[in-house]
C-alpha atoms as a PDB file:
ATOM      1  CA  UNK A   1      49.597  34.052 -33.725  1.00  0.00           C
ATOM      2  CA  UNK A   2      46.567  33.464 -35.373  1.00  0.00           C
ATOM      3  CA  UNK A   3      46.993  29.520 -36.303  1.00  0.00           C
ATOM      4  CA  UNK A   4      47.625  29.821 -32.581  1.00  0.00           C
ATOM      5  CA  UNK A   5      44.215  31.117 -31.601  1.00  0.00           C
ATOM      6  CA  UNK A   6      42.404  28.741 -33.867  1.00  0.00           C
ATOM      7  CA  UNK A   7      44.139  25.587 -31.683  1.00  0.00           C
ATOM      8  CA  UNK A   8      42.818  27.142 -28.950  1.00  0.00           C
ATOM      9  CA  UNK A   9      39.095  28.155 -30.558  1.00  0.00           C
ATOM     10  CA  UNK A  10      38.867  23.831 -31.731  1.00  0.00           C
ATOM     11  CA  UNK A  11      39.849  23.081 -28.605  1.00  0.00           C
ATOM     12  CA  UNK A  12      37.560  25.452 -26.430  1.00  0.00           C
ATOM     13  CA  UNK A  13      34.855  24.020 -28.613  1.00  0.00           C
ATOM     14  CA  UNK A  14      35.649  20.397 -28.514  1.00  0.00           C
ATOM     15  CA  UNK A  15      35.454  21.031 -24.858  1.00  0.00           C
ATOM     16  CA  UNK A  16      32.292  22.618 -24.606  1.00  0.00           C
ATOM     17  CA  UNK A  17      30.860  20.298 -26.730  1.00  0.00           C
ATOM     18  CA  UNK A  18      31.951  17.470 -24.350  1.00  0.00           C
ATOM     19  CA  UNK A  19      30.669  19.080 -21.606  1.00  0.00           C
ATOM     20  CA  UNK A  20      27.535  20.112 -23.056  1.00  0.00           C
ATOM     21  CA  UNK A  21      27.022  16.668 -24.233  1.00  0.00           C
ATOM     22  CA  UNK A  22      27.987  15.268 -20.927  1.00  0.00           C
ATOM     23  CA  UNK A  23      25.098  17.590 -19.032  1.00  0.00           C
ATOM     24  CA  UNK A  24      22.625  16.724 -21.488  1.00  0.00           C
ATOM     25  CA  UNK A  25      23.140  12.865 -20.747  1.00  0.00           C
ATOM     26  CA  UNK A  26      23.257  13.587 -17.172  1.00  0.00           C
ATOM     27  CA  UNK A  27      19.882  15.699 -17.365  1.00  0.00           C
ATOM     28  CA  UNK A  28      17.956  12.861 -19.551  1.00  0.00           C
ATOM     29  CA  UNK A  29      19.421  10.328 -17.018  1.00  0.00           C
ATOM     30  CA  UNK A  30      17.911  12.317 -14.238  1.00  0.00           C
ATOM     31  CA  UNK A  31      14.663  12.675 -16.075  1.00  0.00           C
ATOM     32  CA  UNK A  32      14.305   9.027 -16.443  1.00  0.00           C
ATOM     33  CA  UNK A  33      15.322   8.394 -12.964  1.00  0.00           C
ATOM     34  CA  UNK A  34      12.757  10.566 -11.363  1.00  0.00           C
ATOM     35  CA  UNK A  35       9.811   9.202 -13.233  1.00  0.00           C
ATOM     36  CA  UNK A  36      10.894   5.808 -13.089  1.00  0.00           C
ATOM     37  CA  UNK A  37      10.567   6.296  -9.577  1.00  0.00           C
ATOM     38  CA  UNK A  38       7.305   8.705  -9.509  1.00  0.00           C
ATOM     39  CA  UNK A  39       5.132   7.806 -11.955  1.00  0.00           C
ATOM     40  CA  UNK A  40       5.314   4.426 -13.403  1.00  0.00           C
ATOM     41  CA  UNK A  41       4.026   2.503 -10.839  1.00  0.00           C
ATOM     42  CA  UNK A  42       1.305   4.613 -10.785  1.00  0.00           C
ATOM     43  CA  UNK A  43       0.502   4.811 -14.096  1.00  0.00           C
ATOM     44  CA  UNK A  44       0.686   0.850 -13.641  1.00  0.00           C
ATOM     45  CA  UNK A  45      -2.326   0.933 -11.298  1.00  0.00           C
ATOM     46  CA  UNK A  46      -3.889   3.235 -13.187  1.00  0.00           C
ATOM     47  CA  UNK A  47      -3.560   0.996 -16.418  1.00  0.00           C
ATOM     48  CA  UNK A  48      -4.438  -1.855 -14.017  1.00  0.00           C
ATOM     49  CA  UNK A  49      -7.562  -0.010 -13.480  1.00  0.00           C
ATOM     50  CA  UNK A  50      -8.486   0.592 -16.899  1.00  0.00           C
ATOM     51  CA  UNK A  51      -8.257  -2.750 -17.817  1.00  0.00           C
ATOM     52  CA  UNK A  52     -10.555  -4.361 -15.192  1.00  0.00           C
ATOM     53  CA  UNK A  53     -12.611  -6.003 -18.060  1.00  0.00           C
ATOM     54  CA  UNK A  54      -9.828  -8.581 -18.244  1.00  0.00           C
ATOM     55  CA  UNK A  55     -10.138 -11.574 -16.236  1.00  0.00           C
ATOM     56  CA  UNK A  56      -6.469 -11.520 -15.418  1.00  0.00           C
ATOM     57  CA  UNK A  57      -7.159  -8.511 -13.937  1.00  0.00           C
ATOM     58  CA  UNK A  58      -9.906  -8.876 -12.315  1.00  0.00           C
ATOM     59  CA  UNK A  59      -8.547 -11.920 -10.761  1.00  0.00           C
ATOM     60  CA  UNK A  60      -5.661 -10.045  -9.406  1.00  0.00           C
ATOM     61  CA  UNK A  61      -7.675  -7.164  -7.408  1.00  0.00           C
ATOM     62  CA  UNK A  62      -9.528  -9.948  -6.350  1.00  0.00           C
ATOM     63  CA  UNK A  63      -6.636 -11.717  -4.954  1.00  0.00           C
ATOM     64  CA  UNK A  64      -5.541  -8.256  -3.738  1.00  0.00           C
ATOM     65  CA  UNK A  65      -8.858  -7.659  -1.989  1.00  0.00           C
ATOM     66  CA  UNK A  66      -8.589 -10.960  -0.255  1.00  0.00           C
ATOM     67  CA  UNK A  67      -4.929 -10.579   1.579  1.00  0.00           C
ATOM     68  CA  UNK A  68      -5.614  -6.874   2.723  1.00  0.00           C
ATOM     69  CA  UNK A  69      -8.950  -8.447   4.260  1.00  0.00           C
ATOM     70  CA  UNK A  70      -6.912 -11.524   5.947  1.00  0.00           C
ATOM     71  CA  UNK A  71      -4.438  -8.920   6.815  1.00  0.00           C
ATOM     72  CA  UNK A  72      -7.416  -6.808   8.452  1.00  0.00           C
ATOM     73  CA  UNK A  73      -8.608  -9.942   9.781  1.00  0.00           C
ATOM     74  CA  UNK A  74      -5.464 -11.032  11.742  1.00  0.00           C
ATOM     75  CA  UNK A  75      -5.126  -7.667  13.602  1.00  0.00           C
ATOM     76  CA  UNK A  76      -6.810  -7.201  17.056  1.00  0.00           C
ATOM     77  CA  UNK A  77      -8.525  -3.780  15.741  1.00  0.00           C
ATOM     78  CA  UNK A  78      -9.850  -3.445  12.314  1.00  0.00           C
ATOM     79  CA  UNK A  79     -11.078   0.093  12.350  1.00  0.00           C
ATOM     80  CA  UNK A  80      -9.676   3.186  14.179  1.00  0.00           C
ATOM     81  CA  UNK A  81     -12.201   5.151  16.379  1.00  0.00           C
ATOM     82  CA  UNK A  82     -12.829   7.873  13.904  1.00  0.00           C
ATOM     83  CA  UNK A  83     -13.347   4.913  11.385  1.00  0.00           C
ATOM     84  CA  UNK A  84     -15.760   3.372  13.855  1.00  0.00           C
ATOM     85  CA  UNK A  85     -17.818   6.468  14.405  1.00  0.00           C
ATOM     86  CA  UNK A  86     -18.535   7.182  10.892  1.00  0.00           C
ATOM     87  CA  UNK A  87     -19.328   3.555   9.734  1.00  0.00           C
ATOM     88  CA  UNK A  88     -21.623   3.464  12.666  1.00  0.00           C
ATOM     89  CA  UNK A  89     -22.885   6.617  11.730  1.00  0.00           C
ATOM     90  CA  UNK A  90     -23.340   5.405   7.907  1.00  0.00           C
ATOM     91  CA  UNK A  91     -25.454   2.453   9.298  1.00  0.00           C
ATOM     92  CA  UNK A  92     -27.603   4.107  11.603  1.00  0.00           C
ATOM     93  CA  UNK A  93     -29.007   6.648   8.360  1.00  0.00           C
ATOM     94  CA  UNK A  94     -29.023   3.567   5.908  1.00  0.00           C
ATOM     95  CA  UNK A  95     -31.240   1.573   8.677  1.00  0.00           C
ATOM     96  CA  UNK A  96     -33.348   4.264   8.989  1.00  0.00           C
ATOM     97  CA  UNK A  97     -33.578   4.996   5.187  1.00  0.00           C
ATOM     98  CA  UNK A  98     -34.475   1.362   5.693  1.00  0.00           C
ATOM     99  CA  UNK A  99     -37.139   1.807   7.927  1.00  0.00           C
ATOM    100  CA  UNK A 100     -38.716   4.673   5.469  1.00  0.00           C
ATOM    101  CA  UNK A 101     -39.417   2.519   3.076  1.00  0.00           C
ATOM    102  CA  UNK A 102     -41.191  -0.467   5.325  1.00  0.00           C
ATOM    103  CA  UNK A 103     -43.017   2.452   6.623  1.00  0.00           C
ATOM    104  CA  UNK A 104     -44.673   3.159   3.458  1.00  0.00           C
END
Protein backbone atom coordinates (compact mmCIF):
# COMPACT_ATOMS: atom_id res chain seq x y z
CA UNK A 1 0.00 0.00 0.00
CA UNK A 2 2.45 2.44 0.54
CA UNK A 3 4.88 1.77 -2.65
CA UNK A 4 1.38 2.21 -4.04
CA UNK A 5 0.83 5.76 -2.87
CA UNK A 6 4.29 6.85 -3.82
CA UNK A 7 3.36 5.80 -7.79
CA UNK A 8 0.66 7.84 -7.39
CA UNK A 9 2.54 10.96 -5.34
CA UNK A 10 5.52 10.84 -8.70
CA UNK A 11 2.91 10.78 -10.81
CA UNK A 12 0.57 13.59 -9.33
CA UNK A 13 3.76 15.57 -9.35
CA UNK A 14 5.08 14.83 -12.74
CA UNK A 15 1.70 16.05 -13.70
CA UNK A 16 1.58 19.15 -12.00
CA UNK A 17 4.80 19.93 -13.00
CA UNK A 18 3.72 19.55 -16.68
CA UNK A 19 0.98 21.55 -16.24
CA UNK A 20 2.56 24.15 -14.32
CA UNK A 21 5.23 24.31 -16.84
CA UNK A 22 2.75 24.31 -19.62
CA UNK A 23 0.83 27.62 -17.99
CA UNK A 24 3.95 29.30 -17.42
CA UNK A 25 4.89 29.01 -21.26
CA UNK A 26 1.46 29.90 -22.14
CA UNK A 27 1.55 33.09 -19.75
CA UNK A 28 5.17 34.32 -21.13
CA UNK A 29 3.74 33.62 -24.66
CA UNK A 30 0.85 35.86 -23.87
CA UNK A 31 3.10 38.46 -22.37
CA UNK A 32 5.12 38.69 -25.44
CA UNK A 33 2.14 38.70 -27.61
CA UNK A 34 0.46 41.61 -26.02
CA UNK A 35 3.41 43.91 -26.09
CA UNK A 36 4.51 42.90 -29.33
CA UNK A 37 1.36 44.21 -30.34
CA UNK A 38 1.06 47.36 -27.81
CA UNK A 39 4.11 48.76 -27.31
CA UNK A 40 6.81 48.17 -29.75
CA UNK A 41 5.78 50.12 -32.40
CA UNK A 42 5.49 52.75 -30.20
CA UNK A 43 8.45 52.59 -28.52
CA UNK A 44 9.76 52.54 -32.29
CA UNK A 45 8.47 56.09 -32.84
CA UNK A 46 9.48 57.06 -29.78
CA UNK A 47 13.16 55.83 -30.46
CA UNK A 48 12.58 57.34 -33.93
CA UNK A 49 12.09 60.50 -32.11
CA UNK A 50 15.00 60.42 -30.01
CA UNK A 51 17.21 59.94 -32.65
CA UNK A 52 16.25 62.88 -34.92
CA UNK A 53 19.96 64.04 -34.93
CA UNK A 54 20.55 61.32 -37.50
CA UNK A 55 20.23 62.17 -41.00
CA UNK A 56 18.57 58.88 -41.75
CA UNK A 57 16.14 59.97 -39.59
CA UNK A 58 15.60 63.06 -40.27
CA UNK A 59 15.26 62.19 -43.83
CA UNK A 60 12.54 59.80 -43.08
CA UNK A 61 10.06 62.30 -41.09
CA UNK A 62 10.84 64.37 -43.81
CA UNK A 63 9.69 61.99 -46.35
CA UNK A 64 6.84 61.29 -43.89
CA UNK A 65 5.91 64.96 -43.69
CA UNK A 66 5.81 65.19 -47.42
CA UNK A 67 3.13 62.19 -48.31
CA UNK A 68 0.69 63.18 -45.38
CA UNK A 69 0.90 66.81 -47.04
CA UNK A 70 0.29 65.32 -50.76
CA UNK A 71 -2.23 63.20 -49.10
CA UNK A 72 -3.82 66.52 -47.53
CA UNK A 73 -3.28 68.03 -50.76
CA UNK A 74 -5.28 65.57 -52.96
CA UNK A 75 -8.45 65.77 -50.77
CA UNK A 76 -11.20 68.36 -51.61
CA UNK A 77 -11.15 69.64 -47.77
CA UNK A 78 -8.01 69.95 -45.85
CA UNK A 79 -9.29 71.14 -42.54
CA UNK A 80 -12.59 70.32 -40.72
CA UNK A 81 -14.71 73.36 -39.58
CA UNK A 82 -13.62 73.27 -36.01
CA UNK A 83 -10.02 73.05 -37.53
CA UNK A 84 -10.85 76.06 -39.67
CA UNK A 85 -12.17 78.20 -36.87
CA UNK A 86 -9.28 77.90 -34.65
CA UNK A 87 -6.48 78.33 -37.31
CA UNK A 88 -8.38 81.35 -38.36
CA UNK A 89 -8.65 82.31 -34.98
CA UNK A 90 -4.71 81.66 -34.38
CA UNK A 91 -4.07 84.08 -37.36
CA UNK A 92 -6.24 86.79 -36.59
CA UNK A 93 -4.21 87.23 -32.76
CA UNK A 94 -0.74 86.55 -34.49
CA UNK A 95 -1.68 89.46 -37.18
CA UNK A 96 -2.60 91.57 -34.64
CA UNK A 97 0.40 90.72 -32.34
CA UNK A 98 1.80 91.72 -35.70
CA UNK A 99 0.35 94.91 -35.92
CA UNK A 100 1.60 95.73 -32.12
CA UNK A 101 4.79 95.73 -32.95
CA UNK A 102 4.62 98.06 -36.36
CA UNK A 103 2.68 100.18 -34.07
CA UNK A 104 5.51 100.88 -31.89
Amino acid sequence: MISMSKEYDKSDIKKFLIKLAAITFAIIIIINVTYNLIFAEKLENINKLIMLNKKENIDSVKDKIRVEIEKGLSKEKILDEEDKILIYKLYLKIKKEFQEIENK
